[in-house]
Protein backbone atom coordinates (compact mmCIF):
# COMPACT_ATOMS: atom_id res chain seq x y z
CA UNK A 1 4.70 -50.06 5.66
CA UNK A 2 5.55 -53.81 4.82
CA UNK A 3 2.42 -53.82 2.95
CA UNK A 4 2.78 -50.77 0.79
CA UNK A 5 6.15 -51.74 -0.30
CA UNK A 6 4.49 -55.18 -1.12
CA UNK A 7 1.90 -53.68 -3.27
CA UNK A 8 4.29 -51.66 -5.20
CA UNK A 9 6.34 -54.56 -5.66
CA UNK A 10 3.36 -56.55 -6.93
CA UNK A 11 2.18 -53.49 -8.86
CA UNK A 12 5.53 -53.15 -10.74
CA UNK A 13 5.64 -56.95 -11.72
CA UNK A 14 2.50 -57.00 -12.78
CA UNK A 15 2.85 -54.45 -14.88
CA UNK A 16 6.03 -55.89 -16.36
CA UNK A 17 4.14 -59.13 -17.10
CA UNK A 18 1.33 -57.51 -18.59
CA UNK A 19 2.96 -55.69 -21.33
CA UNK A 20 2.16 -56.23 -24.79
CA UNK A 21 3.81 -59.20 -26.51
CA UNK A 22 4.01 -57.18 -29.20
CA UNK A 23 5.89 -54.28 -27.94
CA UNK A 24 9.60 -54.08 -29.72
CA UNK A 25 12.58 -54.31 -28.46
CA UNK A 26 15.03 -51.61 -29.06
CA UNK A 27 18.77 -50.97 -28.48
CA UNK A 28 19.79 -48.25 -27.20
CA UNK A 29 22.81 -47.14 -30.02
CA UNK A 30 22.11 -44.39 -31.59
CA UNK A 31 20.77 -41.51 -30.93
CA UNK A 32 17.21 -41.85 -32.88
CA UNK A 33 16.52 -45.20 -30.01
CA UNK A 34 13.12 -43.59 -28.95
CA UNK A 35 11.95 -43.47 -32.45
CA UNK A 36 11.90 -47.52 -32.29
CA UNK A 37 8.92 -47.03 -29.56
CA UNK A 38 6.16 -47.56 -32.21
CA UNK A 39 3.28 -48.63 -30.64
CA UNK A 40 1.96 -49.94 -34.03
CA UNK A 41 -0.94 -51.75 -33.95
CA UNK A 42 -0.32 -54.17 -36.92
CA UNK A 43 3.00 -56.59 -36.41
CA UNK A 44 4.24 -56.58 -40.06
CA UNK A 45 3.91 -52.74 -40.22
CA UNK A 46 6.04 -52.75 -37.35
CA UNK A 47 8.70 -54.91 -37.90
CA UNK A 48 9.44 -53.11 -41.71
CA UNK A 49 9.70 -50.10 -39.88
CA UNK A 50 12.56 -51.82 -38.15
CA UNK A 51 14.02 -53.40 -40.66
CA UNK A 52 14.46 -49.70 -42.53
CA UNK A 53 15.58 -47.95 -38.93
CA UNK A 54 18.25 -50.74 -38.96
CA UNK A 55 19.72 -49.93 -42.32
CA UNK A 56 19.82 -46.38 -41.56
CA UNK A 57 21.55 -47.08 -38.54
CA UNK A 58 23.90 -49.74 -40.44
CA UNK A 59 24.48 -46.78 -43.45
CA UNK A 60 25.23 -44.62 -40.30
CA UNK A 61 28.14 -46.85 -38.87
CA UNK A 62 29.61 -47.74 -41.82
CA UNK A 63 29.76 -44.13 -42.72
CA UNK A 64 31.49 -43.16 -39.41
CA UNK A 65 34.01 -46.13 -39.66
CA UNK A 66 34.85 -44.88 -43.12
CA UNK A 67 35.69 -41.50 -41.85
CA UNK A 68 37.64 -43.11 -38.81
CA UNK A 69 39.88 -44.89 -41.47
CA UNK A 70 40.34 -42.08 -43.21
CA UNK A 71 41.48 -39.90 -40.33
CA UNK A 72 43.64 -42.79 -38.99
CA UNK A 73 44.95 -43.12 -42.71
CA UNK A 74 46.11 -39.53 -43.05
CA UNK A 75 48.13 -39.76 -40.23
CA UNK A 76 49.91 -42.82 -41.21
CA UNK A 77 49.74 -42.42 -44.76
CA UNK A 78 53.33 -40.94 -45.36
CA UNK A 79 55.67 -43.61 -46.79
CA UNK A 80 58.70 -42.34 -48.76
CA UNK A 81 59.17 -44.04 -52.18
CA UNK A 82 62.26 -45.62 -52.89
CA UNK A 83 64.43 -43.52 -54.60
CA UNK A 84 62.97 -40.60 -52.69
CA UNK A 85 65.22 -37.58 -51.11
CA UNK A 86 64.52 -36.39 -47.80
CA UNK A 87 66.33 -33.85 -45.67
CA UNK A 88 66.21 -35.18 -42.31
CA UNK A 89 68.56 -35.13 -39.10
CA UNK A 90 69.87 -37.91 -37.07
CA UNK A 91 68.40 -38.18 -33.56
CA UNK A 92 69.99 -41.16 -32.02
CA UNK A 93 72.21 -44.29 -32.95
CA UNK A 94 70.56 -47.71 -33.22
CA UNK A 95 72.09 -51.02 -33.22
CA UNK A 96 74.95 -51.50 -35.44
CA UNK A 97 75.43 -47.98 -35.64
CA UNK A 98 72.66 -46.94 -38.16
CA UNK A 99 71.68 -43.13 -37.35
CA UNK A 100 67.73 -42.91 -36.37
CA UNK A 101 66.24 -40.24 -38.13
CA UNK A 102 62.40 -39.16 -37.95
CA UNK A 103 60.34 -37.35 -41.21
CA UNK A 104 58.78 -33.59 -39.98
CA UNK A 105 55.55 -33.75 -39.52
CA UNK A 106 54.63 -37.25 -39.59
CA UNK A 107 57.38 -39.06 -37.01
CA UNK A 108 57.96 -41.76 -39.61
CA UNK A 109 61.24 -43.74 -38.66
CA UNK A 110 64.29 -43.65 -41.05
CA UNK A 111 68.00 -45.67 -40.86
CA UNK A 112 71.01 -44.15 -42.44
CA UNK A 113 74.28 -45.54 -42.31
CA UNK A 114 77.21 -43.21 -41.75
CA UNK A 115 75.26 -40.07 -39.98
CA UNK A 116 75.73 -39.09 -36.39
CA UNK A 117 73.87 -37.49 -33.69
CA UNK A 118 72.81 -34.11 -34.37
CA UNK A 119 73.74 -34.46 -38.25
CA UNK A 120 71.87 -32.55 -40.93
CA UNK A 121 72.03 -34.12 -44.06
CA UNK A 122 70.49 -35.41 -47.22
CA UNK A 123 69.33 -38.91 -48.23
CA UNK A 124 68.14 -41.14 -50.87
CA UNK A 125 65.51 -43.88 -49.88
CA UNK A 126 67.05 -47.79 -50.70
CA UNK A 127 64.96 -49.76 -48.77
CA UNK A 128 61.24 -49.66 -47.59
CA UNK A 129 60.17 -51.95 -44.59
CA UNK A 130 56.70 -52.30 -42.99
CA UNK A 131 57.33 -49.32 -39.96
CA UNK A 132 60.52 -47.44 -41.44
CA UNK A 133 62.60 -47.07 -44.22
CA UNK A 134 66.31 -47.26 -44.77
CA UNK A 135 68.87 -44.87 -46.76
CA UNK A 136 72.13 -43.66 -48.25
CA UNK A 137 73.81 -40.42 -47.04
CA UNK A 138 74.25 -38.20 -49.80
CA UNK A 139 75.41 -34.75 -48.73
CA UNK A 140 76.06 -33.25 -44.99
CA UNK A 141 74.88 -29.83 -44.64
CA UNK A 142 75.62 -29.38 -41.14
CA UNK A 143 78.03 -31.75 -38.71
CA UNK A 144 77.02 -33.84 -35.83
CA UNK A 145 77.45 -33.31 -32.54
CA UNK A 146 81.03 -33.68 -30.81
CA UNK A 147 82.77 -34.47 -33.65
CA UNK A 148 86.27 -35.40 -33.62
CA UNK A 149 89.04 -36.05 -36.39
CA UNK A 150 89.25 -40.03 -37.44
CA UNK A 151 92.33 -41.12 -36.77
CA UNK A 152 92.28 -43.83 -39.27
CA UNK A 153 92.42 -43.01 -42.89
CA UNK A 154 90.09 -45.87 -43.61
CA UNK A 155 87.60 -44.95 -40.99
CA UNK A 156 84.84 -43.49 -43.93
CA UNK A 157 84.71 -46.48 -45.39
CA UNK A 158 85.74 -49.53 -43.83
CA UNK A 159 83.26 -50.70 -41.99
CA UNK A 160 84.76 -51.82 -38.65
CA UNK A 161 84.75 -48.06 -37.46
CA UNK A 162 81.81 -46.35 -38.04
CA UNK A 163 81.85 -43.93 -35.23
CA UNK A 164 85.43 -43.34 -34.93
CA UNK A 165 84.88 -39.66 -36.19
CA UNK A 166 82.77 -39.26 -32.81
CA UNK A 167 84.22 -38.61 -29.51
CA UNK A 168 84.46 -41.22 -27.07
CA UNK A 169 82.45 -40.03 -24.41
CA UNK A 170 79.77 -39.20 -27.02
CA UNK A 171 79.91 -43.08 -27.63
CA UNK A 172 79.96 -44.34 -24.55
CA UNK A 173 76.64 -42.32 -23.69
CA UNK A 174 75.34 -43.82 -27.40
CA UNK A 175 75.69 -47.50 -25.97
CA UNK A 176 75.07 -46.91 -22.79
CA UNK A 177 71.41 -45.59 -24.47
CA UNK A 178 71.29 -48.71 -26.40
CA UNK A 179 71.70 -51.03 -23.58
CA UNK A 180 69.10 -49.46 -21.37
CA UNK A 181 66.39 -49.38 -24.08
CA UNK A 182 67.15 -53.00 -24.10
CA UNK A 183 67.02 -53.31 -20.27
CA UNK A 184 63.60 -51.34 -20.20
CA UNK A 185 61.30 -52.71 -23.66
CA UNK A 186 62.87 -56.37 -24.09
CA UNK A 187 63.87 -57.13 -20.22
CA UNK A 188 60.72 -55.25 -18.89
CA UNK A 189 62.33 -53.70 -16.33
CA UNK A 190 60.59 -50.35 -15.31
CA UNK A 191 63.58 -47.31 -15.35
CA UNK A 192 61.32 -45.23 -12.42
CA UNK A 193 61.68 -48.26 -10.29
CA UNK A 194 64.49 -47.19 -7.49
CA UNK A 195 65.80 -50.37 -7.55
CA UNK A 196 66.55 -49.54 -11.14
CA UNK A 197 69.69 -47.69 -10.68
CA UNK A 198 71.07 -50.96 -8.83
CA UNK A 199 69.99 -52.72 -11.96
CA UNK A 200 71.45 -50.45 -15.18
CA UNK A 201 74.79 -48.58 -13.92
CA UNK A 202 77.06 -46.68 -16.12
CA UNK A 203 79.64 -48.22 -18.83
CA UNK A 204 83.23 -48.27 -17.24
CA UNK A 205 85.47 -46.53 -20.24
CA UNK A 206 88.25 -48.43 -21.45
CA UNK A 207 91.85 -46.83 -20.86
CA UNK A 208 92.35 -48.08 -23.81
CA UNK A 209 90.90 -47.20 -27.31
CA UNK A 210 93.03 -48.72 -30.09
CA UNK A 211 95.49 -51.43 -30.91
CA UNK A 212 93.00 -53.90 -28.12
CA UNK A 213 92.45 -56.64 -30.46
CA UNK A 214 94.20 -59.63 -30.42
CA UNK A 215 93.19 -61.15 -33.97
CA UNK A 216 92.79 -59.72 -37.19
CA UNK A 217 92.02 -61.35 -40.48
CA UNK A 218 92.71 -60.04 -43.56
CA UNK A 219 91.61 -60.78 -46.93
CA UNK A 220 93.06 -61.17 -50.16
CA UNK A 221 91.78 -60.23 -53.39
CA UNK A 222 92.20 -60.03 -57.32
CA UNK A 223 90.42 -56.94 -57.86
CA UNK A 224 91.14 -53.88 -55.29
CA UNK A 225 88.06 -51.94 -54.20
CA UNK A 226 88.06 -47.67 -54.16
CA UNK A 227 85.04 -45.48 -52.53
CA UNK A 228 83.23 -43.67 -54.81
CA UNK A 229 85.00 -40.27 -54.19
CA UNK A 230 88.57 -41.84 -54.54
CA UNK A 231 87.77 -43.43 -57.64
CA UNK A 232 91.52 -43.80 -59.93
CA UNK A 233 91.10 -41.34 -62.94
CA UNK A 234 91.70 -42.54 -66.63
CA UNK A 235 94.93 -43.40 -67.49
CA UNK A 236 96.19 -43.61 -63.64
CA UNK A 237 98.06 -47.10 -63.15
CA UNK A 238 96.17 -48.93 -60.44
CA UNK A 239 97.85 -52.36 -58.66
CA UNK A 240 94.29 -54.65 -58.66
CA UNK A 241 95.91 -57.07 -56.33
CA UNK A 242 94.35 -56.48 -52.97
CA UNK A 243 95.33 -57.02 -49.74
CA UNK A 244 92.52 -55.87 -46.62
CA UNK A 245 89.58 -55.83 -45.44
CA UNK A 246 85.74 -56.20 -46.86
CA UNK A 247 83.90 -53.54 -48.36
CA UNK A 248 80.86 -53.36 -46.11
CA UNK A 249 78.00 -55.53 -47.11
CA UNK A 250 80.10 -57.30 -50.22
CA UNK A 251 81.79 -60.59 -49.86
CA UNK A 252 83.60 -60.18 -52.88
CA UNK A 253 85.12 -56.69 -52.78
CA UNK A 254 88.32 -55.82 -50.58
CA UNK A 255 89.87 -52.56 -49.34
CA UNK A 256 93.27 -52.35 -49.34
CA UNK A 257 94.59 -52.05 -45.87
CA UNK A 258 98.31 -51.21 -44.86
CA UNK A 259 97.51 -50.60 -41.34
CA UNK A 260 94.72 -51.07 -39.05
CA UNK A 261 94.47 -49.34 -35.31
CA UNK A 262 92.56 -52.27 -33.51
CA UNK A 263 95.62 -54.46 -33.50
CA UNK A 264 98.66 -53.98 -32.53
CA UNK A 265 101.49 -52.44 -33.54
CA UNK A 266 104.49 -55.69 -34.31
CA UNK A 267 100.43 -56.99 -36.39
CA UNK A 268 101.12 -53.81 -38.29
CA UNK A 269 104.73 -54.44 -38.62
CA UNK A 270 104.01 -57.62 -40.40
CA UNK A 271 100.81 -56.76 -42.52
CA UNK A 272 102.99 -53.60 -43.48
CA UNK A 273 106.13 -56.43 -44.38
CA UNK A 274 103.81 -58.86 -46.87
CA UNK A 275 101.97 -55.67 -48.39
CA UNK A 276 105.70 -54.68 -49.74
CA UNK A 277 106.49 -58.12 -50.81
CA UNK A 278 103.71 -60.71 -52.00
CA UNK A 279 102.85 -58.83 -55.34
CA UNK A 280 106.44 -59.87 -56.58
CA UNK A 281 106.19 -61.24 -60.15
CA UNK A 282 108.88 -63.67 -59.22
CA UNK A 283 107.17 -65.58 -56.08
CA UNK A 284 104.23 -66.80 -58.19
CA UNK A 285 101.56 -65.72 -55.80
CA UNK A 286 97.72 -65.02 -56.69
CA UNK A 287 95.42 -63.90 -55.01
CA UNK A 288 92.13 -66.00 -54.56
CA UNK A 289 89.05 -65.48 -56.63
CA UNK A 290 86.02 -65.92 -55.03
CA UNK A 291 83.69 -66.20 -58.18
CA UNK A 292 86.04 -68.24 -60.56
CA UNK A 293 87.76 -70.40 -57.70
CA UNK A 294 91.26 -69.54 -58.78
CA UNK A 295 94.43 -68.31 -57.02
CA UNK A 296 96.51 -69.34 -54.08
CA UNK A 297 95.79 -66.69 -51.14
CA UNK A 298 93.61 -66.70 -49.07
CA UNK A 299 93.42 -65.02 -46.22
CA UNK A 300 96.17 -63.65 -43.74
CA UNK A 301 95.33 -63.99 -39.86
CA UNK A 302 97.25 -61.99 -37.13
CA UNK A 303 97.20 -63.55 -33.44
CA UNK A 304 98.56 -61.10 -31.01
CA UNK A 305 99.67 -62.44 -27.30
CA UNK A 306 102.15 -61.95 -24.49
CA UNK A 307 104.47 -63.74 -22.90
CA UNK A 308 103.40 -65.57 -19.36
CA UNK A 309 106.68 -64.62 -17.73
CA UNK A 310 107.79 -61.25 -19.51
CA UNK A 311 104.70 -59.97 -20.34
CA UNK A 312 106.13 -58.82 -24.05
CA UNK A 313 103.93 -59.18 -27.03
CA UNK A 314 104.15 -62.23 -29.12
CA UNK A 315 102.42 -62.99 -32.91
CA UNK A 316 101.17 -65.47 -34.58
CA UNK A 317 101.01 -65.39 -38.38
CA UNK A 318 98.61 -67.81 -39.98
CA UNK A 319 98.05 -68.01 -43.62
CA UNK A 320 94.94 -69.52 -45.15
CA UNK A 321 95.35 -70.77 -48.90
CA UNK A 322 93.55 -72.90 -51.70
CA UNK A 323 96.40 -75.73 -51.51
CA UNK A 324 98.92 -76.82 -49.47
CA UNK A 325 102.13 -75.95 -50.89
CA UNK A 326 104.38 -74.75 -48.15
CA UNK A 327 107.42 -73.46 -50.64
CA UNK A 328 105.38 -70.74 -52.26
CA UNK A 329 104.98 -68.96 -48.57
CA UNK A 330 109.07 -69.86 -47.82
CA UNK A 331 110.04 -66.39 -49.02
CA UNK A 332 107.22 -64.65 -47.24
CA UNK A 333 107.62 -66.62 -43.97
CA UNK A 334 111.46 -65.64 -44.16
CA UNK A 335 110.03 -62.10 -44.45
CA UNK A 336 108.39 -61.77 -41.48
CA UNK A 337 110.69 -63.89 -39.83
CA UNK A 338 112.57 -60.22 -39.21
CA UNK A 339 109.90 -58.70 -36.71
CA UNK A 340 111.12 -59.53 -33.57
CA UNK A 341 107.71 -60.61 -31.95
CA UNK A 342 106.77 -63.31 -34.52
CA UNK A 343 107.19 -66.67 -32.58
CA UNK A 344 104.95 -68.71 -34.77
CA UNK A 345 103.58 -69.76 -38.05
CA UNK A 346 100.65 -71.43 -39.97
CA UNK A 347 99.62 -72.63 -42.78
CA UNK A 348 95.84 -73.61 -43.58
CA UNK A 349 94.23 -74.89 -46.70
């Protein structure tokens, strides 16, 4: 038996060794590889037919890639033009609170500011990045999901409450989202682990929902800012001294503010005692101009505390001007001198 499998052994290597030098090598890549068998007798006859299969074959694969691309580029090929209107609705809130919206059909990724959960509405295209798009809210034709009244008349368009007009638990669940996309695709932490739950556990609500800040800074300016749909009217007599906050995403603009729910309520006293009393003609005061570098005010900042024994609240007024002239403020500092809580004073240039 040793033998025989010798012989075949020898048999088989022999007749490896013993093939013809000219016998071609072929790959095995498409499907006409037996067809590169030629047995032809003269060398250069041989290797043209080779050098033909091989362009066929390369015609072949570049054809096929070409139709790849295409299929690949008609499923990605939808990208809205700027300017474009789309009627989408908002899935989910992203960082910031931009609502994420995705285009029927194709799943393309779009952020609007101002939409909500569950939000049908329509859009106009601003800004176009390499995997999504941002845009404007133009028109709601159907609310979001548990919506709630704003209590804050300047919740629309400040921009320190976006989501006020959503209920509370619907925003807990929104960050609580946020945080454990985090956890999951930047902290690579798997959420079907079990030691997961141990890891990401629920946000603890806050009893309280307003008046929890304890500094506020407010802005003045010499041109008062409106929203588009409470633009003044011909004719109407509009104060252009300003007294607020920013107009989201402009340095230069300023809503007028006479009360703001994050701070608290002896802040409002006092922002609610210089709105009624720094326009006066008769003190002099300006407001700052950021563009031509004029002006005396600049900024008002609110400090709320408490007392370490009493536990009563306690303000700090600080104002922030272009120069340092203390008698311009006397009259306003004697102002606010008459809320009970204001224990202290600044002034900043």
């Amino acid at each position: 038996m040793m033998r025989s499998h010798s012989l075949r052994h020898l048999t088989a290597t022999t007749t490896t060794i013993s093939s013809p030098s000219w016998l071609p090598k072929f790959r095995s890549s498409s499907g006409s590889a037996l067809a590169s068998l030629s047995f032809a007798q003269n060398p250069q006859e041989n290797q043209q037919q080779q050098q033909k299969q091989q362009t066929q074959q390369k015609i072949y694969c570049d054809s096929s890639n070409d139709d790849k691309k295409s299929d690949s580029n008609r499923a990605s090929s939808y990208f809205p033009k700027r300017g474009q209107e789309l009627e989408l609705v908002c899935e989910s809130l992203a960082y910031k609170g931009k609502g994420v919206c995705k285009v029927a059909d194709t799943g393309f990724v779009v952020l609007c500011d101002r939409v909500l959960p569950g939000e049908k509405f329509i859009g106009r295209v601003t800004r176009k990045k390499g995997s999504y798009a941002e845009m404007t809210k133009l028109k709601t034709l159907s609310p979001h999901w548990d919506s709630v009244d704003a209590p804050c008349e300047y919740a629309s368009y400040c921009g320190g409450c976006k989501t006020q007009n959503l209920s509370y638990e619907a925003q807990l669940r929104a960050k609580e989202g946020q945080v454990r996309d985090l956890v999951v695709h930047v902290g690579k932490f798997s959420d079907k682990d079990p030691e997961f739950a141990g890891i990401m556990k629920p946000i603890v609500p806050c009893d309280i929902q307003f008046h929890y800040r304890n500094k506020m800074e407010f802005s003045f300016g010499p041109k008062r800012w409106f929203p588009k749909e409470s633009l003044p009217k011909r004719g109407d007599h509009i104060e252009n001294y300003a007294l607020g906050l920013h107009a989201p995403g402009f340095f230069d603009k300023v809503l007028n503010i006479d009360k703001c729910l994050l701070q608290s309520e002896p802040a409002n006293l006092v922002l609610a005692a210089v709105q009624d009393y720094w326009r006066d003609p008769q003190l002099g005061l300006s407001p700052y101009d950021v563009h031509s570098h004029s002006g005396f005010l600049k900024h008002l900042m609110l400090r709320t505390g408490s007392d370490v024994k009493t536990g009563l609240p306690e303000l700090m007024v600080n104002f922030v001007t272009s120069s340092y002239k203390p008698e311009l403020l006397r009259p306003l500092v004697e102002k606010i001198s008459s809320v009970p809580e204001v224990v202290s004073g600044e002034h900043y240039e």
